[in-house]
Protein backbone atom coordinates (compact mmCIF):
# COMPACT_ATOMS: atom_id res chain seq x y z
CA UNK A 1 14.15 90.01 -83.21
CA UNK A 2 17.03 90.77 -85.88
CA UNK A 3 15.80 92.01 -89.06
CA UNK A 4 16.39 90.05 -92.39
CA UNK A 5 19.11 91.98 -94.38
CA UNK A 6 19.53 90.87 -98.30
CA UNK A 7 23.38 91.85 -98.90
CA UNK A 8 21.93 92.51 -102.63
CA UNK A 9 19.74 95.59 -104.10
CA UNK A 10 17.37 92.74 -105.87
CA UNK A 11 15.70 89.89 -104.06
CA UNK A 12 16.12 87.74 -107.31
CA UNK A 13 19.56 88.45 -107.28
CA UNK A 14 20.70 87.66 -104.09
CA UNK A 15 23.51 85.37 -103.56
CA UNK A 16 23.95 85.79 -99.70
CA UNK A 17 21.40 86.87 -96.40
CA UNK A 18 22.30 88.67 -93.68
CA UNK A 19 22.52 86.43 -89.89
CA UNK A 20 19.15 85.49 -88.42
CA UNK A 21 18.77 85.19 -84.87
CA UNK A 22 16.15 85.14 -81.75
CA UNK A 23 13.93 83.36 -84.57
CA UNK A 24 12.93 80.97 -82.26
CA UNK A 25 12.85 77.34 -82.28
CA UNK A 26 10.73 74.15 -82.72
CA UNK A 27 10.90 71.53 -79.93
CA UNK A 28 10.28 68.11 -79.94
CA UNK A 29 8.67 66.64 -76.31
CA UNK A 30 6.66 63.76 -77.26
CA UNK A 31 5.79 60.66 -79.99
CA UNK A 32 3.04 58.63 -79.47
CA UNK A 33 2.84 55.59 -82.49
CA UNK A 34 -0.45 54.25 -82.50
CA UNK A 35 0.00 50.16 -83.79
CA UNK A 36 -2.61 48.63 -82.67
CA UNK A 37 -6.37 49.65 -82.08
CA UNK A 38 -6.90 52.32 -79.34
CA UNK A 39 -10.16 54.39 -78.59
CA UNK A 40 -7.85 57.73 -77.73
CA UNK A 41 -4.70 59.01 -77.71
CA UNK A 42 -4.24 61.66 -74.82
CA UNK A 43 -1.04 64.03 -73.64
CA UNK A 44 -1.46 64.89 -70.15
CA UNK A 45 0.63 67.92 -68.97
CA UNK A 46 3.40 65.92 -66.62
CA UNK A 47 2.65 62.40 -67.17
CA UNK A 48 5.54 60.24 -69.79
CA UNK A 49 7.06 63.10 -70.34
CA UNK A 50 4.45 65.43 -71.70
CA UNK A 51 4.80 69.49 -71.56
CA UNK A 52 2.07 71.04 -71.61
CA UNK A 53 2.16 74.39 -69.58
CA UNK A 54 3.81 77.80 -69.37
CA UNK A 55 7.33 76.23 -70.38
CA UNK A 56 6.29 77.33 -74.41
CA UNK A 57 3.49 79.61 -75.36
CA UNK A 58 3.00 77.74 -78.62
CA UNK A 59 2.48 73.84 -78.92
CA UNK A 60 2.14 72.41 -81.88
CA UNK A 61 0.77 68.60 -82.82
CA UNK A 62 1.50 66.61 -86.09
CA UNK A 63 -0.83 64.21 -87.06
CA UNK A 64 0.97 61.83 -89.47
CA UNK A 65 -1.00 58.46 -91.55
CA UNK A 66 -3.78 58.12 -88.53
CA UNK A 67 -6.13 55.38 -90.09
CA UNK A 68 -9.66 54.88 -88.53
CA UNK A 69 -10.80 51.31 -87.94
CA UNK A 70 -13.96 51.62 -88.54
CA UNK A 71 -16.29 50.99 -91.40
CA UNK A 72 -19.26 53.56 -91.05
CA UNK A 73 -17.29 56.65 -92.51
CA UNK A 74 -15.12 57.17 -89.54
CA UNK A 75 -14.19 61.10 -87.56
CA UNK A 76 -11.63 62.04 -85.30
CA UNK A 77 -11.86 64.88 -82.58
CA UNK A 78 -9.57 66.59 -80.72
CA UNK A 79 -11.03 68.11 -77.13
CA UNK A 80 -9.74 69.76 -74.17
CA UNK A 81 -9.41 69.26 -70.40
CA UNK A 82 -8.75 72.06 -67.43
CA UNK A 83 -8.38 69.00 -64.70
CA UNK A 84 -5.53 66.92 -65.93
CA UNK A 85 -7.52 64.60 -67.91
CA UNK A 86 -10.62 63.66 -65.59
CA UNK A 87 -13.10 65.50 -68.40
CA UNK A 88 -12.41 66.78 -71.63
CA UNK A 89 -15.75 69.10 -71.53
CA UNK A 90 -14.27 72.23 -72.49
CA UNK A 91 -16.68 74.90 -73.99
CA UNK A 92 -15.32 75.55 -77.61
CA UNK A 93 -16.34 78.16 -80.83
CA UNK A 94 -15.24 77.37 -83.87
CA UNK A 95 -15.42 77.44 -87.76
CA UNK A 96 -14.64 75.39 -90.90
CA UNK A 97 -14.64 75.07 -94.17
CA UNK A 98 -12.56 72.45 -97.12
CA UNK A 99 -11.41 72.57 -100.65
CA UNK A 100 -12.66 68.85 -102.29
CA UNK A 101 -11.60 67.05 -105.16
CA UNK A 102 -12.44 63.74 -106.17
CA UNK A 103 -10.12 60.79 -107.30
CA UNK A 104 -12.24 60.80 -110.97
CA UNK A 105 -12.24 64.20 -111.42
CA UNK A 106 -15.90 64.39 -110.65
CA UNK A 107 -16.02 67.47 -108.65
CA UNK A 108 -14.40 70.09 -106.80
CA UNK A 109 -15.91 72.01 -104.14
CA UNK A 110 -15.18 74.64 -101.84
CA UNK A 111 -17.15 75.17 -98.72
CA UNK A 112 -17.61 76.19 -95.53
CA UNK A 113 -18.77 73.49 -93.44
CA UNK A 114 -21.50 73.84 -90.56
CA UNK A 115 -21.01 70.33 -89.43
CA UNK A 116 -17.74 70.51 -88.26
CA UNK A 117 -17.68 74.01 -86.50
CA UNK A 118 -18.77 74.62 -83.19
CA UNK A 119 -20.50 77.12 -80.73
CA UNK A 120 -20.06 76.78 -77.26
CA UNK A 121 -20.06 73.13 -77.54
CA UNK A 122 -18.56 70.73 -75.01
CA UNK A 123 -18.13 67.27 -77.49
CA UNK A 124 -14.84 67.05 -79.18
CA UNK A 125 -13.77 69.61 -82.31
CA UNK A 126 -14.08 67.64 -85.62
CA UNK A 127 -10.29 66.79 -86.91
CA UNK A 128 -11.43 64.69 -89.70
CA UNK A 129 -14.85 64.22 -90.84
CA UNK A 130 -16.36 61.25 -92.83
CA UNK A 131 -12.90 59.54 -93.29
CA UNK A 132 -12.58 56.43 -95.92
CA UNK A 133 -11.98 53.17 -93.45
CA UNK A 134 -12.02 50.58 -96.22
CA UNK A 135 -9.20 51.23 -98.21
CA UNK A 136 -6.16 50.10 -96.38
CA UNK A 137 -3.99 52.98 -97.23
CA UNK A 138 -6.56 55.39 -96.38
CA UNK A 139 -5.03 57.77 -93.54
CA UNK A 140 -5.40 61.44 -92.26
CA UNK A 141 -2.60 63.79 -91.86
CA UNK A 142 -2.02 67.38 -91.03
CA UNK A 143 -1.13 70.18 -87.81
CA UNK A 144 -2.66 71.50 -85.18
CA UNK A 145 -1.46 74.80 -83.17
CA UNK A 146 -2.75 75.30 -79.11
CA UNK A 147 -1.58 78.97 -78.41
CA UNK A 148 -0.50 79.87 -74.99
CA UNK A 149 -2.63 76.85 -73.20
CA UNK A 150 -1.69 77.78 -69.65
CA UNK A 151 -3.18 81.24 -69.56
CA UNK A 152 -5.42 82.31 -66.67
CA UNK A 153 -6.53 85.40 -68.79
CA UNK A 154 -7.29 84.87 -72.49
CA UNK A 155 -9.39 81.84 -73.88
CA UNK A 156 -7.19 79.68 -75.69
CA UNK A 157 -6.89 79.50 -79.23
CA UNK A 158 -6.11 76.41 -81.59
CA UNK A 159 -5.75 76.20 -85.44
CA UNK A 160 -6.09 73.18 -87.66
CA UNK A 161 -4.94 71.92 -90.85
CA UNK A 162 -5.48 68.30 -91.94
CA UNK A 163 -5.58 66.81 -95.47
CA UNK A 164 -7.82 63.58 -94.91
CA UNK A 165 -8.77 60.19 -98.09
CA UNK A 166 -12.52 61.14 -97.78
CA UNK A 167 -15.17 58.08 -98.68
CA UNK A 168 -15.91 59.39 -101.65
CA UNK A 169 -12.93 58.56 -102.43
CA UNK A 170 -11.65 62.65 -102.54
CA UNK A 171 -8.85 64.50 -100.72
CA UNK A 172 -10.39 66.87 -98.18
CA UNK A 173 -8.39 69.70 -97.30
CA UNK A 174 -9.80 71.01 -93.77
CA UNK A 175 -9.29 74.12 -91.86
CA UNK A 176 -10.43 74.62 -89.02
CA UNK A 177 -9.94 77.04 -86.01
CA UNK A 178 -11.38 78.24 -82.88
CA UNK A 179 -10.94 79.15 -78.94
CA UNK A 180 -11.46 77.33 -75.69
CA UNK A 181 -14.21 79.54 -73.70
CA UNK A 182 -11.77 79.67 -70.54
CA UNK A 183 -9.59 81.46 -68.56
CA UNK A 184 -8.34 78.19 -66.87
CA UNK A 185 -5.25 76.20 -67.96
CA UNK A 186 -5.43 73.50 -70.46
CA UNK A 187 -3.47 71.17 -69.37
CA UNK A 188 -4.66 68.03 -71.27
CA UNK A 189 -5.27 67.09 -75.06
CA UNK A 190 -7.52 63.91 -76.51
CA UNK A 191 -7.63 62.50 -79.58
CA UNK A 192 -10.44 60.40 -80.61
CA UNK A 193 -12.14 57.99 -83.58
CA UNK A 194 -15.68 58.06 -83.43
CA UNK A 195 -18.55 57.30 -85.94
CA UNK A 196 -22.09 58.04 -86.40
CA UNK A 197 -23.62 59.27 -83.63
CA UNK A 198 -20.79 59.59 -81.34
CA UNK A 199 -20.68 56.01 -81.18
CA UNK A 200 -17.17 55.04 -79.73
CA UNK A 201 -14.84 54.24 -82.49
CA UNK A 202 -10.94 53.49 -82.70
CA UNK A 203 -7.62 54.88 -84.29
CA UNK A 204 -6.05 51.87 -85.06
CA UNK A 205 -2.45 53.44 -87.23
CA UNK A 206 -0.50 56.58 -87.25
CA UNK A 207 1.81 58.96 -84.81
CA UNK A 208 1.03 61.83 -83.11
CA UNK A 209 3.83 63.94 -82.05
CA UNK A 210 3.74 67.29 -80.00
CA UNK A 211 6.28 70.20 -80.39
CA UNK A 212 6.89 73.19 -78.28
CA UNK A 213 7.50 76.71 -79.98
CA UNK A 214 10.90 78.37 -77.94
């Protein structure tokens, strides 16, 4: 990769950068707009036009106004398949934490949070957590990266970053990030809505679009 040359001594006095190449590039494969009710959203490697392999070693997902329809403080989870879609079951570690502030100035917190991380667990990896469903305008947005997916050697490692209304009402800024315990290719990504006790929810607004990183 070419280094970044300043054609000035000072960086605050710069008026002109050397050429940047090989940098790389961010590309578009897929836009799914969610209008109407659904209970998940899923990008299968091959099928409408979905990449999802060895073409990138980077993928990256944007997660733009996704509004739960629900009305018992609402999640959404993001899980994994190795089979194309026939099980999203795969073994995942992770950890989280959030910065919270409320709409009346209330409180402010920042925390690591055990509810949301996960070790060695099979269910889907908490995206949003506890989301406000009344307020129309309510809405989750925010990025997730899946490095190198088709591997057959490493476990798979994701990163998340989502800024979601929380019921309080409060903006919840979430990080999360972990690894897929396997050495075989994910192929397959699923979004869900789900409340309470896993009891099946829906995403009834928003888009989800997924990138590739040349």
């Amino acid at each position: 990769m070419s280094i970044v040359k300043l054609n000035n001594q000072g960086v605050k006095n710069a008026t002109a950068f050397g050429s940047i190449t090989s940098l790389g590039s961010m590309v578009f494969i897929k836009k799914i707009t969610i209008s109407s009710p659904v209970s998940s959203v899923q990008f299968i490697d091959g099928t409408n036009g979905v990449v999802l392999d060895n073409t990138y070693k980077e993928y990256v997902f944007t997660l733009k106004n996704l509004h739960p329809n629900s009305n018992s403080e609402p999640d959404t989870k993001i899980n994994f398949s190795i089979d194309g879609g026939s099980n999203y079951n795969v073994a995942k570690t992770s950890s989280a934490f959030y910065a919270r502030h409320s709409e009346t100035n209330s409180y402010a917190s920042l925390q690591y949070d055990a509810s949301v991380d996960l070790a060695q667990g099979t269910g889907g990896q908490y995206i949003g957590f506890n989301q406000e469903p009344a307020d129309s305008k309510s809405s989750l947005s925010g990025f997730i990266h899946l490095f190198n997916p088709s591997s057959t050697t490493f476990v798979k490692h994701y990163m998340i970053n989502i800024n979601q209304m929380h019921d309080n009402p409060a903006s919840d800024n979430y990080f999360i990030a972990g690894y897929c315990n396997t050495t075989s290719a994910i192929n397959a990504v699923r979004f869900t809505g789900e409340y309470g006790e896993g009891t099946s929810s829906t995403i009834d607004a928003g888009d989800i679009c997924l990138y590739g990183i040349a």
